[in-house]
C-alpha atoms as a PDB file:
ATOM      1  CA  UNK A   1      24.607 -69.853   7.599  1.00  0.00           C
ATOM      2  CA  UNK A   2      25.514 -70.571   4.013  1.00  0.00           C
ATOM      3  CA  UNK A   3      28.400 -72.601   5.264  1.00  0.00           C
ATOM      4  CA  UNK A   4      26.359 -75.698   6.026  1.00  0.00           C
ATOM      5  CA  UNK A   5      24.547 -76.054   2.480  1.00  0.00           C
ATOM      6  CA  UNK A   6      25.828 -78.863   0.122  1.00  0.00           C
ATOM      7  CA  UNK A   7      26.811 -77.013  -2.934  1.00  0.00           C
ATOM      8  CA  UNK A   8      28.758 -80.629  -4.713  1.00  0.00           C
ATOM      9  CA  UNK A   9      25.696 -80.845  -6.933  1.00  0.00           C
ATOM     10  CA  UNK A  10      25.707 -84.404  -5.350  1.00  0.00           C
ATOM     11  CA  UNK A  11      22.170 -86.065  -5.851  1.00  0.00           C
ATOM     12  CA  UNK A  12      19.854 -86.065  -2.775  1.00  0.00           C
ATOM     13  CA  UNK A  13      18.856 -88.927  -2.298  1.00  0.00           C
ATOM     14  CA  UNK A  14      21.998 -91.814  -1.488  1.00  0.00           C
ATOM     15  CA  UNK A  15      21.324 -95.409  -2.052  1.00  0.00           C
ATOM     16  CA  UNK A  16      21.390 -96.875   1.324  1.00  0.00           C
ATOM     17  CA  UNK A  17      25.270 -98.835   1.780  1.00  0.00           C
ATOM     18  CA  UNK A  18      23.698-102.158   1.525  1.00  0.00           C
ATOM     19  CA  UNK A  19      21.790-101.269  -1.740  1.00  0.00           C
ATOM     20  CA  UNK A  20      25.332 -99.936  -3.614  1.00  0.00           C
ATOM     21  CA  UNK A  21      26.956-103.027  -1.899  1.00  0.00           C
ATOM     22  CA  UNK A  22      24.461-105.432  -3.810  1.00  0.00           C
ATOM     23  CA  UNK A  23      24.699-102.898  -6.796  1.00  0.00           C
ATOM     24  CA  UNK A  24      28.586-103.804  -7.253  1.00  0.00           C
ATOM     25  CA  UNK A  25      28.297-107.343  -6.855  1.00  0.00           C
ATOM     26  CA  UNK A  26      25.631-107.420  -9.392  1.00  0.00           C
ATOM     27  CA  UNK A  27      28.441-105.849 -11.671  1.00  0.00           C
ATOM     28  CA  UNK A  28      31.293-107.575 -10.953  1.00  0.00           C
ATOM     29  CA  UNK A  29      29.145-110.797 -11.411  1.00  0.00           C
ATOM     30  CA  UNK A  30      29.990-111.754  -7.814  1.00  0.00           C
ATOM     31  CA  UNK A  31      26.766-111.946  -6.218  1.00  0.00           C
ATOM     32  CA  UNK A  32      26.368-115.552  -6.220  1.00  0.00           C
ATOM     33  CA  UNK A  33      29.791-116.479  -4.748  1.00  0.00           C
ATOM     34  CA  UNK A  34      29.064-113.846  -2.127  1.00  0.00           C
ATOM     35  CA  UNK A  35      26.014-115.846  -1.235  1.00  0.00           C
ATOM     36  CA  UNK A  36      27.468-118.831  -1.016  1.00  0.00           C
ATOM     37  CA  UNK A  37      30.372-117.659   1.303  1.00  0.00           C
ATOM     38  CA  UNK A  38      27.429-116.160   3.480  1.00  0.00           C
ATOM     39  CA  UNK A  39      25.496-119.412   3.614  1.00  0.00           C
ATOM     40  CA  UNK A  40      29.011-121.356   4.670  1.00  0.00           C
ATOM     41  CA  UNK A  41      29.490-118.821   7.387  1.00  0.00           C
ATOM     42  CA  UNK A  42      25.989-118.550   8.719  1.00  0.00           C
ATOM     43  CA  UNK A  43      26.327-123.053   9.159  1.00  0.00           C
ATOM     44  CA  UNK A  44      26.544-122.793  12.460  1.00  0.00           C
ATOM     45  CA  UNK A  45      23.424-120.643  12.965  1.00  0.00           C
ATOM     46  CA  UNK A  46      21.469-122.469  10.596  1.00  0.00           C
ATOM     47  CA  UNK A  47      21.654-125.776  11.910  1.00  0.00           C
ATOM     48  CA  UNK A  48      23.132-125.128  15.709  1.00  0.00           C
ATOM     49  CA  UNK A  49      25.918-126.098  17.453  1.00  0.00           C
ATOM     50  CA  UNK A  50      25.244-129.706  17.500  1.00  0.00           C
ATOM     51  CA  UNK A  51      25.767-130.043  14.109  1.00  0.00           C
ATOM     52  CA  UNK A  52      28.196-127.916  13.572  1.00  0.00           C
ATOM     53  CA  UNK A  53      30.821-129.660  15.758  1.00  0.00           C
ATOM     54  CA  UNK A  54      30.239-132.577  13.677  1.00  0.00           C
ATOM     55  CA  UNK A  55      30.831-130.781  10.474  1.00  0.00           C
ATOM     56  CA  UNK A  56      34.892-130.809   9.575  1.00  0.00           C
ATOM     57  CA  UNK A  57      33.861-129.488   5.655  1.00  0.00           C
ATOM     58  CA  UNK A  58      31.858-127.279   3.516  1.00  0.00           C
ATOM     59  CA  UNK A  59      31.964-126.117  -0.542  1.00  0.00           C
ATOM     60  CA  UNK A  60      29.295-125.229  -2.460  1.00  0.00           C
ATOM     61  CA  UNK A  61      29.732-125.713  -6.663  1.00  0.00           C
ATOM     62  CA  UNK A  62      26.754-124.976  -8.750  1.00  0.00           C
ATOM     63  CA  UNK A  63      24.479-124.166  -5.881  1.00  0.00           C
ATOM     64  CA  UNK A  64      24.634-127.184  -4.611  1.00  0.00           C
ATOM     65  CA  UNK A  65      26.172-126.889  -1.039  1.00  0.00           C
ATOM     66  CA  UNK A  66      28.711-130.141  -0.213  1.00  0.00           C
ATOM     67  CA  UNK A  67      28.846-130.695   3.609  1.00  0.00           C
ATOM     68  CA  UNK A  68      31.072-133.101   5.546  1.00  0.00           C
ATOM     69  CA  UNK A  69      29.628-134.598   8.360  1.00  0.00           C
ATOM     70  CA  UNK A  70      32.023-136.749  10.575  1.00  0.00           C
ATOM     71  CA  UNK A  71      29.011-138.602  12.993  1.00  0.00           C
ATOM     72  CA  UNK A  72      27.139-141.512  11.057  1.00  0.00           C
ATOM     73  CA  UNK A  73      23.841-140.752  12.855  1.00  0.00           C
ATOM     74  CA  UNK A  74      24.291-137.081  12.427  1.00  0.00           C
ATOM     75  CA  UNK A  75      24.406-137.607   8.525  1.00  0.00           C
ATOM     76  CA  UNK A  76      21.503-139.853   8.475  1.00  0.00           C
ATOM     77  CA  UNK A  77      19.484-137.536  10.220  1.00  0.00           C
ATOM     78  CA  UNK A  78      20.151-134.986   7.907  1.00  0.00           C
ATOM     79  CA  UNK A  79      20.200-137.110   5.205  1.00  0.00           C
ATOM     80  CA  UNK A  80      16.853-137.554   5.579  1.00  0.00           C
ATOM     81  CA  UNK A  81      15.826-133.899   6.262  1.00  0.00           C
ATOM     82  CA  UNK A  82      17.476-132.734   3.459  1.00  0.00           C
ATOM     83  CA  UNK A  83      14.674-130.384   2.557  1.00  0.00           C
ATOM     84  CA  UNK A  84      13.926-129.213   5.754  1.00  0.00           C
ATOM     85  CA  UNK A  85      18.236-128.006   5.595  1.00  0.00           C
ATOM     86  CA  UNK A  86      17.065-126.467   2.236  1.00  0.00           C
ATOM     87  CA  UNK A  87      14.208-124.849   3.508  1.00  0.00           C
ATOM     88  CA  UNK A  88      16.059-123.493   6.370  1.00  0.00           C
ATOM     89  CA  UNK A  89      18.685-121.949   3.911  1.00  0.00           C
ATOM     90  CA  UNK A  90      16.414-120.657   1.884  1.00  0.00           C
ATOM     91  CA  UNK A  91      14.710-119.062   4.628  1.00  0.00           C
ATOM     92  CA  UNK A  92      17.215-117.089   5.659  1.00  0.00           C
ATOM     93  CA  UNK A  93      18.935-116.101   1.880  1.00  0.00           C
ATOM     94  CA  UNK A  94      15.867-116.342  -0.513  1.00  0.00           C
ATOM     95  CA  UNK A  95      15.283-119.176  -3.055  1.00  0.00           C
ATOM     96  CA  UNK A  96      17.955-120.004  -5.650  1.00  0.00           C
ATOM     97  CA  UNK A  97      21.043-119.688  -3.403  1.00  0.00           C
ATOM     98  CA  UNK A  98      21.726-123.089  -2.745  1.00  0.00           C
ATOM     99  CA  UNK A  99      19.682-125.779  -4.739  1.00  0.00           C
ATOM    100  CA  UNK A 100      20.730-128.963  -3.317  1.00  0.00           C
ATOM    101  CA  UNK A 101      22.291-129.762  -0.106  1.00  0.00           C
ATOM    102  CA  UNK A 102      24.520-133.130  -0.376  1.00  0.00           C
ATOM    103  CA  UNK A 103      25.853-134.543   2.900  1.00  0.00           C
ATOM    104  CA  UNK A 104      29.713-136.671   2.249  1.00  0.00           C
END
């Protein structure tokens, strides 16, 4: 039955994949732009599909995250949630992500 035991001299314990995954972003000094694709992608599931539709832009440039909204009401009701939008972000990707949500 010797055929089955790991003789690589390969270390027991394996960091999990998503634990190397961070580990090489930390490196490469990519981390943060990796966040900040995330948090464009997960817009829809933030905020739901209403706003969504009604968003034709996003970019985020020294944490602060730049959205587009194309409805006039839309942006003034977010306008005026703006930290409830943050709060929702950072709820989902930790503090210090995004710092500043501004709505064009």
């Amino acid at each position: 039955m010797d055929k089955y035991r790991d003789h690589s001299g390969r270390k027991k314990e394996v960091a999990p994949l998503q634990e190397a995954f961070e580990e090489l972003l930390k490196a490469y000094r990519l981390k943060d732009k990796f966040d900040e694709r995330q948090v464009i992608q997960a817009w829809p599931e933030i905020m739901g599909q209403t706003v969504a539709k009604r968003t034709s832009g996003l970019h985020v440039k020294e944490k602060k995250l730049f959205v587009t909204i194309n409805s006039g009401p839309v942006k003034k009701e977010l306008s005026m949630n703006r930290s409830k939008v943050l709060s929702l972000i950072e709820s989902k990707f930790g503090k210090g992500v995004i710092e500043e949500v501004v709505f064009l």
